[in-house]
Protein backbone atom coordinates (compact mmCIF):
# COMPACT_ATOMS: atom_id res chain seq x y z
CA UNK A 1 57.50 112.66 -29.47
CA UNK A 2 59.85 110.45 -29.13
CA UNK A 3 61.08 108.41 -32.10
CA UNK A 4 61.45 104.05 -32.04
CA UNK A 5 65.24 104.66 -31.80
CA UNK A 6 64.88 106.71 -28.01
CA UNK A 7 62.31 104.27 -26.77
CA UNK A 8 64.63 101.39 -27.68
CA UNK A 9 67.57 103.30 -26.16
CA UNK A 10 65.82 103.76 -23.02
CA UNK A 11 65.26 100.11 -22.38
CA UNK A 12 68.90 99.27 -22.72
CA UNK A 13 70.29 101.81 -19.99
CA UNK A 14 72.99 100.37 -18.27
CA UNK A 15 72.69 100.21 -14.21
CA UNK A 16 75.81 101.19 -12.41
CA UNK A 17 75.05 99.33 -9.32
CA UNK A 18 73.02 96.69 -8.48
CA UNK A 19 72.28 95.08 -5.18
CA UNK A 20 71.42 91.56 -6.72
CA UNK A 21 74.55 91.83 -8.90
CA UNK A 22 73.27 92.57 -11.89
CA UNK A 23 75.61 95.45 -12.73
CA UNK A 24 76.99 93.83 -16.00
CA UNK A 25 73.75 93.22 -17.70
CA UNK A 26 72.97 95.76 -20.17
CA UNK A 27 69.31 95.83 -20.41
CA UNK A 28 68.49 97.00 -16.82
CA UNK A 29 67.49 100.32 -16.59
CA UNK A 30 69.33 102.93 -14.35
CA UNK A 31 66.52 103.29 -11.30
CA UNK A 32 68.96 104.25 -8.73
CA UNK A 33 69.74 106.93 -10.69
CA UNK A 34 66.55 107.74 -12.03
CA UNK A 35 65.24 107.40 -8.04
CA UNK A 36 68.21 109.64 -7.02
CA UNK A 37 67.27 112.86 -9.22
CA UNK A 38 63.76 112.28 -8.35
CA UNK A 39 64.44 112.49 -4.59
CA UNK A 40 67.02 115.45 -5.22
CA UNK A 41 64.14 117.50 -6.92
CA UNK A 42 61.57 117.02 -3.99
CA UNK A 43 64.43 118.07 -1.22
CA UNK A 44 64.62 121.20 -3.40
CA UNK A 45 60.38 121.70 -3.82
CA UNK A 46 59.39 124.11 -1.09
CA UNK A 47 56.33 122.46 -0.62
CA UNK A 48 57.26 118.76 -0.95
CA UNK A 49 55.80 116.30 1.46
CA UNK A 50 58.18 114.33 3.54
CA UNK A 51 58.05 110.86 2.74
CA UNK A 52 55.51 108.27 4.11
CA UNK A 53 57.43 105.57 6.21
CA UNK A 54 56.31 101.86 5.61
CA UNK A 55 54.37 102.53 9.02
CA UNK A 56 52.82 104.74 7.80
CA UNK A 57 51.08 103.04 4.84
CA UNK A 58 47.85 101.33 5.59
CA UNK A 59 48.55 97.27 5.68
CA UNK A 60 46.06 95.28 4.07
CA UNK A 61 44.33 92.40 5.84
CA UNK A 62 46.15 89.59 5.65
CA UNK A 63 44.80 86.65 2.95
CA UNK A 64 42.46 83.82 4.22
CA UNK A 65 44.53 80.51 4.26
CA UNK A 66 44.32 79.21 0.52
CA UNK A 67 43.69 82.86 -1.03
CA UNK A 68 47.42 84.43 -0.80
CA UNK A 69 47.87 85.66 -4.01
CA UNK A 70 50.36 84.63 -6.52
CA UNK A 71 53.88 85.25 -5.52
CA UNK A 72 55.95 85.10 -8.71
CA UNK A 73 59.09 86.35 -7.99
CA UNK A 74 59.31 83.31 -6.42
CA UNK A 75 58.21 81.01 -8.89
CA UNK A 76 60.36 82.22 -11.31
CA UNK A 77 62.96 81.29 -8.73
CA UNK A 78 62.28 77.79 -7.90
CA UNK A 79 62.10 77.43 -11.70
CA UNK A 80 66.03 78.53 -11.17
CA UNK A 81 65.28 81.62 -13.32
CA UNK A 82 68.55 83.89 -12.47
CA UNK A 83 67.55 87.59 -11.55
CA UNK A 84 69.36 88.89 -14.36
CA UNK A 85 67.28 86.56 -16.82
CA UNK A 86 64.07 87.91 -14.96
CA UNK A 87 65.66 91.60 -15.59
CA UNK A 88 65.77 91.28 -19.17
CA UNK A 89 62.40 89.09 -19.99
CA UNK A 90 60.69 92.70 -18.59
CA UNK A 91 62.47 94.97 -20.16
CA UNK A 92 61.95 93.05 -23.36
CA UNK A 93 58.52 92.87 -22.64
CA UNK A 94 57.94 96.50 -21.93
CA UNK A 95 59.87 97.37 -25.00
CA UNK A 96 57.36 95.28 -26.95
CA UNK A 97 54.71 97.33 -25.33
CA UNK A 98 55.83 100.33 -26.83
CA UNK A 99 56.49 99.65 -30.67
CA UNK A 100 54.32 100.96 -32.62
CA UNK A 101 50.82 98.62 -33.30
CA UNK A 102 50.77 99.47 -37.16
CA UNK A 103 53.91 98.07 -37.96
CA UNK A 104 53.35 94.19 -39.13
CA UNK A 105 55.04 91.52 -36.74
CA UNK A 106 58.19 91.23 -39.51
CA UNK A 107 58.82 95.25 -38.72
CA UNK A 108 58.38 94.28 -35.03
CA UNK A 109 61.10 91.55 -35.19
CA UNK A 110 63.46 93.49 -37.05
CA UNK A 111 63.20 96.44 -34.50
CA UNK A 112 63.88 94.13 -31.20
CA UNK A 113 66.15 91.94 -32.97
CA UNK A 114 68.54 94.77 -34.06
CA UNK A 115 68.12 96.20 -30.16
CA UNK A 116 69.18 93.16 -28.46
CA UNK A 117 71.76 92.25 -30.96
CA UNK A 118 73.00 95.85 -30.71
CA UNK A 119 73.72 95.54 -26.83
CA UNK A 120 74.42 91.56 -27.16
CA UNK A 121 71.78 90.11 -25.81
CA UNK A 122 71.20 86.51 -26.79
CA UNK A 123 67.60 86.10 -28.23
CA UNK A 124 67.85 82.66 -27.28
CA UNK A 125 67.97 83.39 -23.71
CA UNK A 126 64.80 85.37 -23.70
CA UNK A 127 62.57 82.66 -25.69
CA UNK A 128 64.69 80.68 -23.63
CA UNK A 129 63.78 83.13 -19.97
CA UNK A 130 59.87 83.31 -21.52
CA UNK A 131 59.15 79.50 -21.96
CA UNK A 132 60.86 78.72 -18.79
CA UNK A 133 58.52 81.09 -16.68
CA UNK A 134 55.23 79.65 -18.70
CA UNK A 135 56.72 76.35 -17.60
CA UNK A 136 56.73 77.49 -14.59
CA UNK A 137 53.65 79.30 -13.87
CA UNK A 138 52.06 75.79 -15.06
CA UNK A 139 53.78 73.92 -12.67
CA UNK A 140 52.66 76.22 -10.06
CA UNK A 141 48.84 75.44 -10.98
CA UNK A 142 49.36 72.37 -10.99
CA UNK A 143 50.87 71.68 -7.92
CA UNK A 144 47.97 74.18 -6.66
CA UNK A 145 45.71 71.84 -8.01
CA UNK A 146 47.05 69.04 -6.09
CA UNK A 147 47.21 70.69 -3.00
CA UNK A 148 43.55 71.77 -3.62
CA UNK A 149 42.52 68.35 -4.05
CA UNK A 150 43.91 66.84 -1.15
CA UNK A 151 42.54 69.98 1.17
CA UNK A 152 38.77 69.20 -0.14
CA UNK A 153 39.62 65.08 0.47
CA UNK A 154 40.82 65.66 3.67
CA UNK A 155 37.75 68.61 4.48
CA UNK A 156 35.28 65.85 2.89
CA UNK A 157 36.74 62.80 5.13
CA UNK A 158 36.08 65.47 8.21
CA UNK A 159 32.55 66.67 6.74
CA UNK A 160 31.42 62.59 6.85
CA UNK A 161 32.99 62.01 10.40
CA UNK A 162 31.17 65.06 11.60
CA UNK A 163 27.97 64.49 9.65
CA UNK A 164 28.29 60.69 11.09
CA UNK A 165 28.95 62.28 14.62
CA UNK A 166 26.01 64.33 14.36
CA UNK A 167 23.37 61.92 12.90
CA UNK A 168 24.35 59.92 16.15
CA UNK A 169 23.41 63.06 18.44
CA UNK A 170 20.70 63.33 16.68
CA UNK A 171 19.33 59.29 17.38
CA UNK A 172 20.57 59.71 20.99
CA UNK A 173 18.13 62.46 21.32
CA UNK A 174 15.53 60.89 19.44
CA UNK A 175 16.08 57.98 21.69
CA UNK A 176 16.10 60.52 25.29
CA UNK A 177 12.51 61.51 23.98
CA UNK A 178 11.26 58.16 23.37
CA UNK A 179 12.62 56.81 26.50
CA UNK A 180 11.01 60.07 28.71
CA UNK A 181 7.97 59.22 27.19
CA UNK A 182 7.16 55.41 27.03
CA UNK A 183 8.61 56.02 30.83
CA UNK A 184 5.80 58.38 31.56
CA UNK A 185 3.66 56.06 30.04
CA UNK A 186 4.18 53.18 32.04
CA UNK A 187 4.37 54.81 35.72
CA UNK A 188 0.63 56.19 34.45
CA UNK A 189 -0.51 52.48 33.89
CA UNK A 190 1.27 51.45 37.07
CA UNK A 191 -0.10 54.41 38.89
CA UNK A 192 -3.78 53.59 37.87
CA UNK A 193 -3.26 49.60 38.35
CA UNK A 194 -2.01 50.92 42.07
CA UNK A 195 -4.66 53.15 42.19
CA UNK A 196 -7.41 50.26 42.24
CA UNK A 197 -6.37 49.48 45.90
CA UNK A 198 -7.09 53.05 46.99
CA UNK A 199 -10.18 53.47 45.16
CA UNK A 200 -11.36 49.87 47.34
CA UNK A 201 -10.73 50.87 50.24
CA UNK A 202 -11.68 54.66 49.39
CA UNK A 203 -14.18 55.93 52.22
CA UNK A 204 -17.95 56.29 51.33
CA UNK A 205 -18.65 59.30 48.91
CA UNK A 206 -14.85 59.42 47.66
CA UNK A 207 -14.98 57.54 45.04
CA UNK A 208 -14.10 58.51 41.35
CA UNK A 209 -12.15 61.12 43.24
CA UNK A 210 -8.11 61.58 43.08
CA UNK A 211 -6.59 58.85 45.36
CA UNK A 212 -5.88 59.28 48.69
CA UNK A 213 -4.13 57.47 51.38
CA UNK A 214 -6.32 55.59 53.94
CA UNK A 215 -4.67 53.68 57.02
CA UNK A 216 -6.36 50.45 57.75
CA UNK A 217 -7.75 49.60 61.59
């Protein structure tokens, strides 16, 4: 098992190279490296699997508009959070994951302290890194918030126009039925005031039957 010293050790590993130039910083751990010996021992495993390509790998479904999740890397960023401040806030933070949960928060302190100190890392710059990401992260619900709140105005002002649009459809066909039927209405009244002539002139033993056409002499 290891002891508090090697777990503290391995958080503080320096990295050799670094494509977001980040070689300096002392608190990165050595993944290349790490990634390098890892790859060398597959090659060597007679029955390692070759690699799966990023075609390979099953893409997920693309978000709805307005459910994306969370992206942030890149509010950390627009906060102006450098990539080497990001680097050390998580490797601070999964070094506080690993002490050990008896010790009292004094014990705690003294342990990370001494680490950061030991491989000068300003302590200051991580409370510094931390409260500038929670910053941050509330700025970013707030201005999802905002944009929240003008979507469901501007979905509300198109709800009432289309609500408005269809009460009208619905009165123009309320309207098309009245119309067909005081229209059908009135040519019956005509048609029986008409129908008086006929029925006059109607020969013997026809009427009270339908109408019917009779030329005059």
């Amino acid at each position: 098992m290891k002891s508090i010293g090697d777990k503290v050790l391995s958080f503080f590993i320096v990295r050799e190279d670094d494509d977001e130039a980040v070689a300096d910083d002392p608190i990165v751990v050595d993944a290349a490296a790490v990634g390098a010996t890892a790859g060398e021992a597959k090659r060597e495993s007679p029955d390692a699997k070759p690699a799966m390509s990023r075609t390979d790998a099953v893409k997920r479904p693309a978000a709805p508009l307005g459910l994306a999740e969370p992206r942030f890397d890149e509010v950390y960023r627009d906060a102006g959070l450098s990539p080497e401040a990001r680097a050390r806030l998580t490797k601070v933070l999964e070094l506080l994951a690993t002490l050990p949960s008896e010790a009292s928060i004094e014990v705690k302190r003294t342990i990370v302290n001494a680490a950061l100190q030991a491989f000068s890392v300003p302590i200051d710059q991580i409370v510094q890194a931390a409260s500038t990401s929670i910053a941050a992260l509330d700025a970013h619900v707030a201005d999802g918030r905002a944009r929240c709140d003008e979507r469901l105005a501007a979905s509300r002002a198109r709800v009432a126009e289309l609500t408005a649009a269809i009460e009208a459809e619905q009165r123009a066909m309320t309207d098309a039925v009245i119309g067909r039927d005081r229209r059908a209405e009135a040519t019956a009244a005509e048609k029986r005031r008409l129908s008086a002539v006929l029925e006059f002139w109607a020969p013997e033993g026809d009427v009270g039957r339908a109408p019917r056409l009779v030329r005059l002499k």
